[in-house]
Protein backbone atom coordinates (compact mmCIF):
# COMPACT_ATOMS: atom_id res chain seq x y z
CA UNK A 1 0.00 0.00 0.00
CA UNK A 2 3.06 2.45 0.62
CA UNK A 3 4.68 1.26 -2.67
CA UNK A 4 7.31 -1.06 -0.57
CA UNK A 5 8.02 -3.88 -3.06
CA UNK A 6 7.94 -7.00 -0.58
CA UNK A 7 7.38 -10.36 -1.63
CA UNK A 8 4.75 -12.77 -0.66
CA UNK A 9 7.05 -14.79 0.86
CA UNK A 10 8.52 -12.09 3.54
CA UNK A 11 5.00 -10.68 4.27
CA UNK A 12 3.96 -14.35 4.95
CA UNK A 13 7.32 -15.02 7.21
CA UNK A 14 6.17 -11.73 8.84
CA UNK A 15 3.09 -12.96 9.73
CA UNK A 16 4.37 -16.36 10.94
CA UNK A 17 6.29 -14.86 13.33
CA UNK A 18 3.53 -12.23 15.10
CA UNK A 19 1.61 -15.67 15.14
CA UNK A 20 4.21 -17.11 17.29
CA UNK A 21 4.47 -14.24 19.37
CA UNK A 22 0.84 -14.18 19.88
CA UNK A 23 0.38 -17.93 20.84
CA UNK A 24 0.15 -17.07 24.47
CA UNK A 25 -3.00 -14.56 24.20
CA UNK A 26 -4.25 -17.62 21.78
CA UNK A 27 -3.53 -19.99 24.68
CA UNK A 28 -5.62 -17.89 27.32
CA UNK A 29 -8.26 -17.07 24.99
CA UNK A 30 -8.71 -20.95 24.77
CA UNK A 31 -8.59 -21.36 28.37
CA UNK A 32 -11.42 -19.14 28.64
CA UNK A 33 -13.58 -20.58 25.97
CA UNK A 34 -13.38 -23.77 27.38
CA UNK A 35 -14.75 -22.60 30.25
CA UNK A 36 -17.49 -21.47 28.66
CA UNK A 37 -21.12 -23.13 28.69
CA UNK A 38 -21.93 -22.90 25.15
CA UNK A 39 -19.38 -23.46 22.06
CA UNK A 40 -20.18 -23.28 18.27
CA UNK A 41 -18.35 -25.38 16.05
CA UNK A 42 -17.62 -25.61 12.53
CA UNK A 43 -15.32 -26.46 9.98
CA UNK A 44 -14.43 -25.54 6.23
CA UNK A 45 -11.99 -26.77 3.67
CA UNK A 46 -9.52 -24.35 2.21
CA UNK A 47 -6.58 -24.01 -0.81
CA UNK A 48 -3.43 -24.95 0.43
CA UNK A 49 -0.07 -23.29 -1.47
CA UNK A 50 2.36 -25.61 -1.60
CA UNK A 51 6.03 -24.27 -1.32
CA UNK A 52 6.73 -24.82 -4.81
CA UNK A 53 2.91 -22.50 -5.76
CA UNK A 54 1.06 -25.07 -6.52
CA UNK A 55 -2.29 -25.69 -5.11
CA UNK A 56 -2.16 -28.94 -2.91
CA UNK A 57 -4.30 -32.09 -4.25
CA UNK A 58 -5.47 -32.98 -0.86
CA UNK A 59 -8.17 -31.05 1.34
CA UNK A 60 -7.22 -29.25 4.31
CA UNK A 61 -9.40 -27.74 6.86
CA UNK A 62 -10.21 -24.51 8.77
CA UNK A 63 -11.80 -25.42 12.05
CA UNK A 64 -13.44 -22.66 13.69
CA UNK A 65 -14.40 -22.59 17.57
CA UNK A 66 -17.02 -20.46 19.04
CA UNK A 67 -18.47 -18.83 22.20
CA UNK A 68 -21.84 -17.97 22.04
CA UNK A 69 -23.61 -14.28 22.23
CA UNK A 70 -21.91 -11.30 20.42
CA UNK A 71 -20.91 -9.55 23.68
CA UNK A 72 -16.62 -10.60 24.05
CA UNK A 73 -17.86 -13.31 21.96
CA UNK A 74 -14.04 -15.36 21.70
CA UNK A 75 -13.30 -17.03 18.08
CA UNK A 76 -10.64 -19.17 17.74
CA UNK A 77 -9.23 -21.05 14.45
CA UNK A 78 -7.16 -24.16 14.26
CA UNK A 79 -5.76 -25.01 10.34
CA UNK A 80 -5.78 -29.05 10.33
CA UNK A 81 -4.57 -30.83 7.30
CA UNK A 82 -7.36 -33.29 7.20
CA UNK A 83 -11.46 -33.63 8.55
CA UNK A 84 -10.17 -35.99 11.58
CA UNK A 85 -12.50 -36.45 14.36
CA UNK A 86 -9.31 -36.40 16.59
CA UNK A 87 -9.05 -32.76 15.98
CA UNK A 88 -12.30 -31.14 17.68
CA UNK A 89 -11.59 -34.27 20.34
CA UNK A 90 -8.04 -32.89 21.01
CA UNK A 91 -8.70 -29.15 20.53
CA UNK A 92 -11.84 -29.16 23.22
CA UNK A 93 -10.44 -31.60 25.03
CA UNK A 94 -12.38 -32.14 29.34
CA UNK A 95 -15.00 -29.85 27.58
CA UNK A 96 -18.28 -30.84 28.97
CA UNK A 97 -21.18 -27.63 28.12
CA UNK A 98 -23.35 -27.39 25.09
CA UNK A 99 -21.46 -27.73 21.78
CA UNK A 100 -23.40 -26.95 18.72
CA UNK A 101 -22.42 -27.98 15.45
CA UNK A 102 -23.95 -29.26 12.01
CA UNK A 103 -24.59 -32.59 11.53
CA UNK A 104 -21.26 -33.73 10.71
CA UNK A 105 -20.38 -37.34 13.02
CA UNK A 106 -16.88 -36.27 13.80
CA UNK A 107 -17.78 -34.06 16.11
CA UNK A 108 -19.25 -37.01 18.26
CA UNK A 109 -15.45 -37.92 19.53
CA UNK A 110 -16.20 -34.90 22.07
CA UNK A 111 -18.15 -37.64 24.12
CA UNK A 112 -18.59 -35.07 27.46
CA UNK A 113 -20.04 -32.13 25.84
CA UNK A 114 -24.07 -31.67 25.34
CA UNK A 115 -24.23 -31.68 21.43
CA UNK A 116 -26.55 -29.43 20.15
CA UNK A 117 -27.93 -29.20 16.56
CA UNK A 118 -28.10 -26.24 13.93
CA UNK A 119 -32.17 -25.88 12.69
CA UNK A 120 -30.77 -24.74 9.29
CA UNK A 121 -29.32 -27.90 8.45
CA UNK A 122 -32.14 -29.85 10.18
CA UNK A 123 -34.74 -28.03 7.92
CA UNK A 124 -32.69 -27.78 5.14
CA UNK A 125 -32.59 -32.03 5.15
CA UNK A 126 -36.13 -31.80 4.56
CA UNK A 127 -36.44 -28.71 2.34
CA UNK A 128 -34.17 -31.26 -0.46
CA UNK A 129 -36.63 -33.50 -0.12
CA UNK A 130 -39.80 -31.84 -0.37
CA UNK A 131 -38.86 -29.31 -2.61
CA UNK A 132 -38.52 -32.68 -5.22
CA UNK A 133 -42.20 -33.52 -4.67
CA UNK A 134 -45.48 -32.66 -6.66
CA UNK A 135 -48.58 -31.28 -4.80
CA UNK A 136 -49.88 -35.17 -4.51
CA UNK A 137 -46.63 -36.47 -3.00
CA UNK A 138 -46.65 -33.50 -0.56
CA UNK A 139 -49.66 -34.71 0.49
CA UNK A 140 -48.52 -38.16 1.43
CA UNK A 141 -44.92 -37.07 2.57
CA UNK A 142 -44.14 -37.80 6.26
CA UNK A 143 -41.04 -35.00 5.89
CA UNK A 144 -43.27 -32.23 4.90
CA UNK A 145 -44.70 -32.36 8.38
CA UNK A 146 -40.54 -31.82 9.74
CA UNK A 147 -40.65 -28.84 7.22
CA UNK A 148 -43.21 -27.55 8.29
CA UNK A 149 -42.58 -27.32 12.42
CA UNK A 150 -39.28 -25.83 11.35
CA UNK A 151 -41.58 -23.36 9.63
CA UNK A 152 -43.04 -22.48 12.61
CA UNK A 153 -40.11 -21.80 14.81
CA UNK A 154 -38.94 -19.59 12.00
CA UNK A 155 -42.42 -17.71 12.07
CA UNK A 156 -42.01 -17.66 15.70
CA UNK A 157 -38.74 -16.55 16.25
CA UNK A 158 -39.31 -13.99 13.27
CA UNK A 159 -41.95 -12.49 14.98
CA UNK A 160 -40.43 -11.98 17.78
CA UNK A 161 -37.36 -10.38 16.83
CA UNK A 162 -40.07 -8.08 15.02
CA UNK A 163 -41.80 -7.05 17.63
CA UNK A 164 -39.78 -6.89 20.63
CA UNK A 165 -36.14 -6.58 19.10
CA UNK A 166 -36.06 -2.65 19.98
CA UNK A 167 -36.78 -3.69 23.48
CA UNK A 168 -34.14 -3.43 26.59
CA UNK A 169 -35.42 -6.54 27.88
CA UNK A 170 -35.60 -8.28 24.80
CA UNK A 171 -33.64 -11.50 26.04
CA UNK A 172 -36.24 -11.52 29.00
CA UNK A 173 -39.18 -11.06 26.89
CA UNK A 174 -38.05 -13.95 24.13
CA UNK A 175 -36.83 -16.18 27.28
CA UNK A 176 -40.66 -15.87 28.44
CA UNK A 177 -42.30 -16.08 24.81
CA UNK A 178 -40.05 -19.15 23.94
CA UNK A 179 -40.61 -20.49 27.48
CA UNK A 180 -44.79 -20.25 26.45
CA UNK A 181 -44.92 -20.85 22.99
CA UNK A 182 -41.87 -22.54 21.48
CA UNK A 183 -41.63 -25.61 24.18
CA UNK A 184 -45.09 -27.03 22.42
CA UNK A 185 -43.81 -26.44 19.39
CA UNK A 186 -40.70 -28.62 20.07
CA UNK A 187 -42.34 -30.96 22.56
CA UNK A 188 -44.48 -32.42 19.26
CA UNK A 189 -41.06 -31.65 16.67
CA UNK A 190 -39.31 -34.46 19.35
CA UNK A 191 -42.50 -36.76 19.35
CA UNK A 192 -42.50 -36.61 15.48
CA UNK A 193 -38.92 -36.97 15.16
CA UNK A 194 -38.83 -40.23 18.37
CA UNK A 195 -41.90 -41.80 16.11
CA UNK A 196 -40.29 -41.56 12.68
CA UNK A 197 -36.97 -43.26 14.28
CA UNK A 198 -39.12 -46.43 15.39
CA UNK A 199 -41.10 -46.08 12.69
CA UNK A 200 -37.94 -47.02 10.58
CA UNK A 201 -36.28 -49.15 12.69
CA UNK A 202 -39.09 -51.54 12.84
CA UNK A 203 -39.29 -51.09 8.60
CA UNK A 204 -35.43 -51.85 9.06
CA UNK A 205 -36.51 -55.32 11.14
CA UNK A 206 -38.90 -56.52 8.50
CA UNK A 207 -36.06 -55.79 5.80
CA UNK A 208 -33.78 -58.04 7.34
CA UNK A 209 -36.54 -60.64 8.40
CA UNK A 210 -37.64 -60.67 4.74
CA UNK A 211 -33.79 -60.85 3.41
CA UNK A 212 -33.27 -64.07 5.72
């Protein structure tokens, strides 16, 4: 910008070694999300440079680390060279709040922590398949009725944020209006969800007894 002529490889040296000067803050910034109650998750694939400038063949991953609310919110990124459910294991390692993620297994290997799903990708599995379907098949389709209580938290949540997003109190007032209205709304999601599970399982059992 000042018309220095540097080359990518001493502004990337450069910022190798601020990294390394800055592990410690890292360090305490991880000790304190750690001791958080709530942790988002997440993780993205990337371009790799190889030394010789060449794009690497292989996928490597971004994994990003979360605490929740936006108020000294802490974000933290680890660069992996592979997916590896070791990683998140290792990285939130005696972790034992809430930890929401996507739907991806890996994050499983973090067997203390509460997992805690994303609605996006919950609704989105059943917005691909009932976006596929005519009017008739909607009308038969078990997954419409998934869509359509994720529809209803949207509305709800929408609403809200409508209405009383202005306010001072506004976590108090959607703590009570969730607490009133969104709890029946998820008490029948979960029944839906438990039946469809048996539902399957016992389709699975007649598979197999049929197969034998």
């Amino acid at each position: 910008m000042l018309g220095a002529n540097l080359s990518r490889q001493t502004l990337s040296n450069w910022i190798i070694s601020s990294a390394k000067e800055f592990q410690v803050v890292y360090d305490l910034m991880k000790e304190e999300l750690l001791k958080s109650n709530y942790i988002q998750a997440d993780e993205t694939s990337l371009v790799v440079i190889d030394a010789k400038g060449k794009e690497s063949r292989s996928k490597c991953y971004m994994w990003l680390y979360k605490t929740g609310g936006n108020d000294n919110s802490i974000i933290l990124y680890e660069y992996q060279k592979t997916r590896s459910s070791s990683y998140p294991k290792s990285f939130l390692n005696g972790y034992c709040g809430f930890l929401q993620t996507d739907g991806y297994n890996g994050y499983n290997s973090v067997s203390d922590a509460k997992r805690l799903y994303c609605l996006a990708h919950i609704r989105r599995k059943y917005y691909d398949i009932v976006s596929t379907l005519n009017n008739e098949a909607l009308k038969k389709s078990r997954a419409i009725i998934g869509f359509n209580y994720c529809e209803e938290i949207y509305k709800l949540e929408k609403d809200l944020r409508k209405d009383y997003g202005e306010d001072e109190d506004f976590f108090k007032i959607r703590y009570k209006y969730r607490k009133e209205k969104l709890s029946s709304i998820l008490n029948k999601f979960e029944k839906y969800v438990s039946d469809e599970i048996e539902d399957a399982n016992i389709f699975d059992d007649i598979i197999d007894k049929e197969k034998k």
